[in-house]
N, C-alpha and C. Protein backbone atom coordinates (compact mmCIF):
# COMPACT_ATOMS: atom_id res chain seq x y z
N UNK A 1 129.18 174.97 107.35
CA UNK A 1 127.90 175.64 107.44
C UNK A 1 126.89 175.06 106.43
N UNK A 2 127.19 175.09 104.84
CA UNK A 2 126.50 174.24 104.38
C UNK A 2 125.85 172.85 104.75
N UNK A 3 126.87 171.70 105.87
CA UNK A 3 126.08 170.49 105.95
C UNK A 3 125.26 170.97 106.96
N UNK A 4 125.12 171.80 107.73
CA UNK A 4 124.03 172.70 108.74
C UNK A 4 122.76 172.77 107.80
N UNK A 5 122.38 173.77 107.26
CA UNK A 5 121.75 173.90 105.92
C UNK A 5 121.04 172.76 105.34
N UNK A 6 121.95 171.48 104.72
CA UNK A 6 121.27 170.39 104.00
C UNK A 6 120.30 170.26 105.32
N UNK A 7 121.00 169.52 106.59
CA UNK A 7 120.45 168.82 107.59
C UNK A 7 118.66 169.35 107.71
N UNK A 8 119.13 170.91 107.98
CA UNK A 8 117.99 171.48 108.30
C UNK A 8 116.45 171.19 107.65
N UNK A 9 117.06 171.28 106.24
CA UNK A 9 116.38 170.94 104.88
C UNK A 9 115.75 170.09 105.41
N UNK A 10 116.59 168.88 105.35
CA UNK A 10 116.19 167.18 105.00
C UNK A 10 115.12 167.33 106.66
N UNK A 11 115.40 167.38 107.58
CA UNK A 11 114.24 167.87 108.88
C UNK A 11 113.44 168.45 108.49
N UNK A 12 113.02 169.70 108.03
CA UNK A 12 111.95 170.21 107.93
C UNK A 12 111.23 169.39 106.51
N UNK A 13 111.94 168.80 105.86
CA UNK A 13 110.94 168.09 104.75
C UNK A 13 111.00 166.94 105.47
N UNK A 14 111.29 166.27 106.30
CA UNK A 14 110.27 165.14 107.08
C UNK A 14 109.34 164.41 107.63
N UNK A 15 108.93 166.24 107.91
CA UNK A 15 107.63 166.23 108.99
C UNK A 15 106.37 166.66 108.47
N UNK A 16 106.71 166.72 106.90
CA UNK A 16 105.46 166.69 105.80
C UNK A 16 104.44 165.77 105.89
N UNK A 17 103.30 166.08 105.82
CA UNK A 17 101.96 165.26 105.49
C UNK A 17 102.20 165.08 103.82
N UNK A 18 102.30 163.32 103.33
CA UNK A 18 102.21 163.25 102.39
C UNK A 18 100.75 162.89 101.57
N UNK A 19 100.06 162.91 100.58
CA UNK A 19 98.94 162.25 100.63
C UNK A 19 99.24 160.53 100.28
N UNK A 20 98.30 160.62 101.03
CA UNK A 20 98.34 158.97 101.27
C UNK A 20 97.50 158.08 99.86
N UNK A 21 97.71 157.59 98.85
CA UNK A 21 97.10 156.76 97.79
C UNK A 21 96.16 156.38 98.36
N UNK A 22 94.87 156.56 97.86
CA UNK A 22 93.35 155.59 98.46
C UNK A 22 93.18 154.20 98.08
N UNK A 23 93.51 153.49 99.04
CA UNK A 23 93.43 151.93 99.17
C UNK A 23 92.11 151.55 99.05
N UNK A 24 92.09 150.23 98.28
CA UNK A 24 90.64 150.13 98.00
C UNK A 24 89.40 150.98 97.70
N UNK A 25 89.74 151.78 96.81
CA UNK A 25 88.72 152.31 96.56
C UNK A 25 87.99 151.68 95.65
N UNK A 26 86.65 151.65 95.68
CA UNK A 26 85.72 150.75 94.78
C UNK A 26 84.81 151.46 93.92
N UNK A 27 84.59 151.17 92.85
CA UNK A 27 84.28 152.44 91.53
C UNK A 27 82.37 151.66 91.85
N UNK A 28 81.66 153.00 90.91
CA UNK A 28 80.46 153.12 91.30
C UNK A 28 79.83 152.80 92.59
N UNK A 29 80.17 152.83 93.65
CA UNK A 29 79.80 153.29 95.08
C UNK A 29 79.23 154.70 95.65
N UNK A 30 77.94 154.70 96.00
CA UNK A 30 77.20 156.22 96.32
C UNK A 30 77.84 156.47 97.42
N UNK A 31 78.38 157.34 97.89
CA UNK A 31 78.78 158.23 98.94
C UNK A 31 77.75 157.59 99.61
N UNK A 32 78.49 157.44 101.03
CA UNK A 32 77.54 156.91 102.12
C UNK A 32 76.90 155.59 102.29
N UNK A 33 76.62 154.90 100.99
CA UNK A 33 75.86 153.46 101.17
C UNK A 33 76.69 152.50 102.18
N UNK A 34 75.19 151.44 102.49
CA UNK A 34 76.03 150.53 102.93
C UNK A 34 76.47 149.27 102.26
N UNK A 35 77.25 148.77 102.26
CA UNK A 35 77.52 147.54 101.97
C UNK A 35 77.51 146.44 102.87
N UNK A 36 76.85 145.33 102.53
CA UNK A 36 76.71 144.60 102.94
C UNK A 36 77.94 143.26 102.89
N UNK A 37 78.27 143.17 101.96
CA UNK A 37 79.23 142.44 101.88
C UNK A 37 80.29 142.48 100.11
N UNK A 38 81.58 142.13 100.49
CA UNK A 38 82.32 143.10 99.64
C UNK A 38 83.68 142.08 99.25
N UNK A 39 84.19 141.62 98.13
CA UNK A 39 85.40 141.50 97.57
C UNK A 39 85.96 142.20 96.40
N UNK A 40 86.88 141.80 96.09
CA UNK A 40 87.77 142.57 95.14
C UNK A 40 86.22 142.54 93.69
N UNK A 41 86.08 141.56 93.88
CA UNK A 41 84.60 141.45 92.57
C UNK A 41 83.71 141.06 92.64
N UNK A 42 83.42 141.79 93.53
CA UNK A 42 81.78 141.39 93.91
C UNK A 42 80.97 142.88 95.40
N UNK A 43 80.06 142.99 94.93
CA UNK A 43 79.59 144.15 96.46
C UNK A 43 77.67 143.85 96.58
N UNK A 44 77.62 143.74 97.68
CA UNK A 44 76.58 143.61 97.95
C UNK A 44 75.67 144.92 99.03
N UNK A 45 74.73 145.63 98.06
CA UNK A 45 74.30 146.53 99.03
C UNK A 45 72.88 146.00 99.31
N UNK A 46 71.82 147.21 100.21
CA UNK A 46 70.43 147.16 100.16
C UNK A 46 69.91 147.83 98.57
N UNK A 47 68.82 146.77 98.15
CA UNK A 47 68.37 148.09 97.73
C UNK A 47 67.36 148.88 98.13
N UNK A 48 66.53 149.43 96.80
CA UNK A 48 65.54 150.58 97.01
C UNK A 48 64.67 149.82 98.44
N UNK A 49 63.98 150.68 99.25
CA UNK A 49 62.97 150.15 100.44
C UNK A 49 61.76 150.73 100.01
N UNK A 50 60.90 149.93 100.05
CA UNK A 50 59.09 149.92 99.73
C UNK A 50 58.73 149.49 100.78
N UNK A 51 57.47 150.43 100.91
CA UNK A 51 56.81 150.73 102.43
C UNK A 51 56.34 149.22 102.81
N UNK A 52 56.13 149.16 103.97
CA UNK A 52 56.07 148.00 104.86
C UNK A 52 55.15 148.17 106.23
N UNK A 53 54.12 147.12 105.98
CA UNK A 53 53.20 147.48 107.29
C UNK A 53 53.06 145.98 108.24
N UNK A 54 53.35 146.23 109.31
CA UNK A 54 52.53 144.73 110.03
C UNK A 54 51.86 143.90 109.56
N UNK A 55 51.87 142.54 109.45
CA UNK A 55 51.51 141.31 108.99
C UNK A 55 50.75 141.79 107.64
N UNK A 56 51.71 142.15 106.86
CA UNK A 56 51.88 142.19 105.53
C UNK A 56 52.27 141.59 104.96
N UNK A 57 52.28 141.52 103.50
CA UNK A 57 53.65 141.22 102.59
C UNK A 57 54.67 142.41 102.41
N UNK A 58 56.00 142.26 102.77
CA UNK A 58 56.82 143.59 102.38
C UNK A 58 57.73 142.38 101.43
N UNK A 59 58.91 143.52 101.00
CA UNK A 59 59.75 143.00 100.30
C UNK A 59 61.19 143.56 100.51
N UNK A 60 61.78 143.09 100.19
CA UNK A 60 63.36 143.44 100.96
C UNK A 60 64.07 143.38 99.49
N UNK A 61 65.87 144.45 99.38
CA UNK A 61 65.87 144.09 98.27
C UNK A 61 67.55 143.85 98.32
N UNK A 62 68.43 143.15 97.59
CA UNK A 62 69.60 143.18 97.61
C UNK A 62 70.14 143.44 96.35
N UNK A 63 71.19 144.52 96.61
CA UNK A 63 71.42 144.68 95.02
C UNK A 63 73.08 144.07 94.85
N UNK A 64 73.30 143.29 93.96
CA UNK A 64 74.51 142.90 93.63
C UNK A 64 75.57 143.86 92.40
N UNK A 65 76.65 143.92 92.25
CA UNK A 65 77.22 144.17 91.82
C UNK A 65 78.18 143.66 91.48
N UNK A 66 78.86 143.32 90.14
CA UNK A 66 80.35 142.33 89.59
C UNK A 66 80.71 143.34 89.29
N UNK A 67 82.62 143.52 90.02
CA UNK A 67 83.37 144.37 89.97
C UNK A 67 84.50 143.70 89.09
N UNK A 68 85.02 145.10 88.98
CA UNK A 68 86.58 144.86 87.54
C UNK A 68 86.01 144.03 86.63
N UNK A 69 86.84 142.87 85.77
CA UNK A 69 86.16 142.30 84.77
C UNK A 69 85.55 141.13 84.83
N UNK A 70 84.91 141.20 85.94
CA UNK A 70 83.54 140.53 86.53
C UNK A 70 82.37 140.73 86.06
N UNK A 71 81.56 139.67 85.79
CA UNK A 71 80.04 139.98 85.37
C UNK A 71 78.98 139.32 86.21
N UNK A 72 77.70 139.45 85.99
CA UNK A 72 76.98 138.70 86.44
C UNK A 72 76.68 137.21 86.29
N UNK A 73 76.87 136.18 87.08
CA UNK A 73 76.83 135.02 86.36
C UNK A 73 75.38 134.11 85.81
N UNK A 74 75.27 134.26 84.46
CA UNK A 74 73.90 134.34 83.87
C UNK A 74 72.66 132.74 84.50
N UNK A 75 73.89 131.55 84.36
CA UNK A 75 73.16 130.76 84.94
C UNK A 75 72.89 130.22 86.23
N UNK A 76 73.56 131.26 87.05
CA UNK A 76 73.85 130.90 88.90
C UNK A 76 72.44 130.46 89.20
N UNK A 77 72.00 130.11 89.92
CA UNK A 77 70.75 129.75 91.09
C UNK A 77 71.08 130.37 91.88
N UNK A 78 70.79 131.79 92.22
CA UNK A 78 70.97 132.53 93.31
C UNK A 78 69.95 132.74 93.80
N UNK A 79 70.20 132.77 95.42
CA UNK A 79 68.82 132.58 96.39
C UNK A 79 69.16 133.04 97.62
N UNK A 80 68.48 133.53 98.65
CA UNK A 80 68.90 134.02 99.91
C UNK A 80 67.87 132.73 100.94
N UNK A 81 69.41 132.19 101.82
CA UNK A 81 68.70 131.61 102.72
C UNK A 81 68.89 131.70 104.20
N UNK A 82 67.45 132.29 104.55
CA UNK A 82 67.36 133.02 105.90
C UNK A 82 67.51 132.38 107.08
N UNK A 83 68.18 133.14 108.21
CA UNK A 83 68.38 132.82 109.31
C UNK A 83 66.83 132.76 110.04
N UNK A 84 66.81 131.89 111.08
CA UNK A 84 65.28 132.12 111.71
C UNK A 84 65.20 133.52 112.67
N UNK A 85 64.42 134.07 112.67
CA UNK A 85 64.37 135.41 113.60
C UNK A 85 63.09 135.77 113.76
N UNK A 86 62.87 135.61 115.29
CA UNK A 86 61.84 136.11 116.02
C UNK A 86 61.02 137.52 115.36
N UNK A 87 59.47 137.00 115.19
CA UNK A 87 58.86 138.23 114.35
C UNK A 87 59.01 138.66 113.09
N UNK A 88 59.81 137.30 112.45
CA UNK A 88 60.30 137.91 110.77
C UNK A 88 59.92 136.46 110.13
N UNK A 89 59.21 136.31 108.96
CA UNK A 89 58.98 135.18 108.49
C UNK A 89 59.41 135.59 107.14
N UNK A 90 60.81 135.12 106.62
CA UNK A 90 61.21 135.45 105.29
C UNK A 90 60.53 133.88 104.44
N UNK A 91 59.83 134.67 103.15
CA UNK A 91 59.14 133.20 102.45
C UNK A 91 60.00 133.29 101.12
N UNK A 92 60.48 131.69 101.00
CA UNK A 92 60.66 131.44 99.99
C UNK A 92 62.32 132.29 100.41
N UNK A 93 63.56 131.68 98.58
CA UNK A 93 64.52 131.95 98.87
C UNK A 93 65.01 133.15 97.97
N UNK A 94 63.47 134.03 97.50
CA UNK A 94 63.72 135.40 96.96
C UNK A 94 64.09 135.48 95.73
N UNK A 95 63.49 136.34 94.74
CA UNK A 95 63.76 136.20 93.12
C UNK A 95 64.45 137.19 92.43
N UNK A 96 65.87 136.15 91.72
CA UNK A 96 67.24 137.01 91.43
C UNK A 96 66.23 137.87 89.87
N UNK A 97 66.67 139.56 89.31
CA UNK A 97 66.51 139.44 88.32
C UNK A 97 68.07 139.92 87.91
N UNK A 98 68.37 139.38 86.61
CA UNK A 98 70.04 140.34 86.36
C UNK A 98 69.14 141.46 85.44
N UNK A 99 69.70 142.81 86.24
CA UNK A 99 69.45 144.06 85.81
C UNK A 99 70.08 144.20 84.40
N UNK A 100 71.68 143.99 84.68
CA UNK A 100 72.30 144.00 83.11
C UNK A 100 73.80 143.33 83.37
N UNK A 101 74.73 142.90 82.56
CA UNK A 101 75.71 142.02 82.74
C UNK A 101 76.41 142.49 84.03
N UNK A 102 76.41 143.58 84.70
CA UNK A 102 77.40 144.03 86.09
C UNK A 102 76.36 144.12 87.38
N UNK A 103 74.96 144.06 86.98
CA UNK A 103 74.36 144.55 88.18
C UNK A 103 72.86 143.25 88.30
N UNK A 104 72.53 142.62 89.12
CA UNK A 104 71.53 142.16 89.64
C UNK A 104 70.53 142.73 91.15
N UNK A 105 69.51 142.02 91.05
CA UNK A 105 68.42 142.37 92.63
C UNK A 105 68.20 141.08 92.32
N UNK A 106 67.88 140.66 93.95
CA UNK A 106 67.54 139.42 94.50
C UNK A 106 66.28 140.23 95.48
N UNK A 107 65.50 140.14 95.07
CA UNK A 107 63.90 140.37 96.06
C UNK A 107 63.70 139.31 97.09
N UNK A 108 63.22 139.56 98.17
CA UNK A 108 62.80 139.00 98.94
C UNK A 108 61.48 139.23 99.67
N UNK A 109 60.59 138.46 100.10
CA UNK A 109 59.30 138.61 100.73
C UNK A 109 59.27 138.17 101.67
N UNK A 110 59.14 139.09 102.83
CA UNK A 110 58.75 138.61 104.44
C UNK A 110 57.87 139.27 104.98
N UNK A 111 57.49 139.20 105.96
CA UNK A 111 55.98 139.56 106.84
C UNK A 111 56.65 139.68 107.98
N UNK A 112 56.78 140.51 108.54
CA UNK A 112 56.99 140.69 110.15
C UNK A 112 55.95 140.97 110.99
N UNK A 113 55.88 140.73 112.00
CA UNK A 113 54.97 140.52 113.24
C UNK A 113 54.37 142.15 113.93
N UNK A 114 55.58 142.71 113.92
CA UNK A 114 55.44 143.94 114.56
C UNK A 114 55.85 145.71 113.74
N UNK A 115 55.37 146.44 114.40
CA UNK A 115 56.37 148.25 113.69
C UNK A 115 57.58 147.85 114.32
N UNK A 116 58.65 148.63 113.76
CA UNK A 116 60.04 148.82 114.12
C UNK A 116 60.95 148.34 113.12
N UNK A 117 61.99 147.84 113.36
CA UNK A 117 63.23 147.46 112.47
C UNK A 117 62.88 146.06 112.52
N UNK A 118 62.96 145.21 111.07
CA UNK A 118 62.96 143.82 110.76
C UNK A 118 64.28 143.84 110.64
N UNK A 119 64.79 142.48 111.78
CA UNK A 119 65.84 142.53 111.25
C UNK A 119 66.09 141.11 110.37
N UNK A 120 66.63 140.87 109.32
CA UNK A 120 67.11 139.83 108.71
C UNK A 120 68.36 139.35 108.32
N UNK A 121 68.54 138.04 108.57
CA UNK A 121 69.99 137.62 108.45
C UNK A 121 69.93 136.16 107.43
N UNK A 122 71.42 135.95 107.00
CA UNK A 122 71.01 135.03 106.40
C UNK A 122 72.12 134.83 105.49
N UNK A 123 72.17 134.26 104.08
CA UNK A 123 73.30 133.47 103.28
C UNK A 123 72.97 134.11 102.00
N UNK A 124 73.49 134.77 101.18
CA UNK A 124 73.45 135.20 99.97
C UNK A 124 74.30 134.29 99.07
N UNK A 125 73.63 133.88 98.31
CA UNK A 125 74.03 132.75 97.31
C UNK A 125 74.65 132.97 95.94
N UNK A 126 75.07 133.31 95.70
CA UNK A 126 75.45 133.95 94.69
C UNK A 126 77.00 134.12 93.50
N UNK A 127 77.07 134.42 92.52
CA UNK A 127 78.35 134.22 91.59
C UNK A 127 78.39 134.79 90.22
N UNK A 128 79.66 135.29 90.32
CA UNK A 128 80.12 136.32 89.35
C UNK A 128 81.23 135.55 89.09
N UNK A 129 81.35 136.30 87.34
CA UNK A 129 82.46 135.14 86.52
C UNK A 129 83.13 136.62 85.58
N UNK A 130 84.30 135.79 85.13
CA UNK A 130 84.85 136.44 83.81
C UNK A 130 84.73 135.50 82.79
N UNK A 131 85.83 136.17 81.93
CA UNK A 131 85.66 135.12 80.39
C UNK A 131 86.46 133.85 80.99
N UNK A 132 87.24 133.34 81.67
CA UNK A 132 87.87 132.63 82.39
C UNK A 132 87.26 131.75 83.37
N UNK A 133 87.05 132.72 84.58
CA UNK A 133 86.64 131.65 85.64
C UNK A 133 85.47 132.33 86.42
N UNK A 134 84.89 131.62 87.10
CA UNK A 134 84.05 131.52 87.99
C UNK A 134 83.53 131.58 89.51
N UNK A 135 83.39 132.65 90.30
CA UNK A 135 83.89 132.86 91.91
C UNK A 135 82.25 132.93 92.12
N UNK A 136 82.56 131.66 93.22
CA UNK A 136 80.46 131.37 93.98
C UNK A 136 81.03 131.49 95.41
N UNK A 137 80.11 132.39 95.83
CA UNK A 137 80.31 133.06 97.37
C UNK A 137 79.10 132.52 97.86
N UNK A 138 79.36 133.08 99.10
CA UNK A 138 78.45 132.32 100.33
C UNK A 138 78.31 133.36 101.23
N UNK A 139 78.34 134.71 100.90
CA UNK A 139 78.15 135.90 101.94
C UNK A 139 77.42 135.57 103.27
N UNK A 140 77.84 136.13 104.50
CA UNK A 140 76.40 135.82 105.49
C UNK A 140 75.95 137.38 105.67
N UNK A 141 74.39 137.64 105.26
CA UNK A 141 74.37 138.86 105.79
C UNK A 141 73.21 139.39 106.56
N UNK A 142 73.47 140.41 107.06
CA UNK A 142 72.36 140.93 108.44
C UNK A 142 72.11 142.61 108.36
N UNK A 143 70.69 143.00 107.54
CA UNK A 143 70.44 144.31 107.66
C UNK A 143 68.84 144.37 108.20
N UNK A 144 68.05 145.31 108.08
CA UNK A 144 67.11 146.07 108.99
C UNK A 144 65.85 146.89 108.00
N UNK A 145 65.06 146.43 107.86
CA UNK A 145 63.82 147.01 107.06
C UNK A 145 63.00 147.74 108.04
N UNK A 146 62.63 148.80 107.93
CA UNK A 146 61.63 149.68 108.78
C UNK A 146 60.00 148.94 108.28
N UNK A 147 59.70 149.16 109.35
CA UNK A 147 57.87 148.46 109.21
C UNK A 147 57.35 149.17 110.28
N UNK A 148 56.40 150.03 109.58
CA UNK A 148 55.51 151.20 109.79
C UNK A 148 54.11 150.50 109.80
C-alpha cells in the first residue's frame, strides 16, 4: 500500500507548473519599447520623436546602448547609412553624440515628401568595447517616423 502512496505522490507532483527562469532578460529596458536591434552587448532602440511636417527638416533618433561590461566606443565613426526609399530623403550619415560611457544617440535628418509613416531603413554603424576587446556591428535597421 505504501508503494501505491509514493506513486501517487510522485504523479500528482508532475503535473506542476514550474516557474520557468527568464531567458534573456536585458537590464534597463522600458516595458514595452522597441528594439531595434539587439546582442548580448549592445541594443538599439528609437529615440525621443520631434514633430515632423512635410518637406521639412525632421529628425529621427537612435538610441544605443552597451550592455554588461560593455561601453561606448569613444573613437568609433558611427554613422547610419540609408537605404533609398520612395518619399524619404535621409541627408547626410547622422550625428553620433555619446550621452555617457553606456549610452549614445545617433540623430538623423530627413525630409519626407508626404503626412503618414516615414519609413526608414538602413545600416547602423556602430561599436562597443570593454577593457579587452572590441565588437563593430553592422545592424540593418527599419522603423517609421509619423509626419503630420
Amino acid at each position: 500500500m505504501r508503494a501505491s502512496w509514493v506513486v501517487l505522490v510522485l504523479a500528482l507532483g508532475c503535473g506542476r507548473d514550474k516557474p520557468k527562469p527568464q531567458a534573456n532578460k536585458t537590464p534597463d529596458r522600458a516595458a514595452g519599447s522597441v528594439v531595434l536591434a539587439e546582442q548580448p552587448y549592445f541594443r538599439v532602440e528609437p529615440g525621443p520623436k520631434t514633430p515632423c511636417a512635410p518637406m521639412s527638416p525632421c529628425e529621427a533618433r537612435l538610441a544605443l546602448s552597451a550592455l554588461g561590461d560593455y561601453h561606448v566606443n569613444e573613437t568609433y565613426p558611427f554613422k547610419f547609412v540609408a537605404d533609398d526609399a520612395p518619399g524619404v530623403e535621409v541627408v547626410g550619415t547622422g550625428t553620433f553624440v555619446r550621452d555617457d560611457a553606456k549610452h549614445g544617440t545617433l540623430t538623423l535628418t530627413f525630409q519626407a515628401a508626404r503626412r503618414g509613416l516615414a519609413k526608414i531603413a538602413g545600416t547602423f554603424k556602430l561599436s562597443v568595447c570593454t577593457d579587452d576587446e572590441c565588437k563593430i556591428e553592422e545592424p540593418k535597421l527599419a522603423f517609421e517616423i509619423p509626419v503630420d
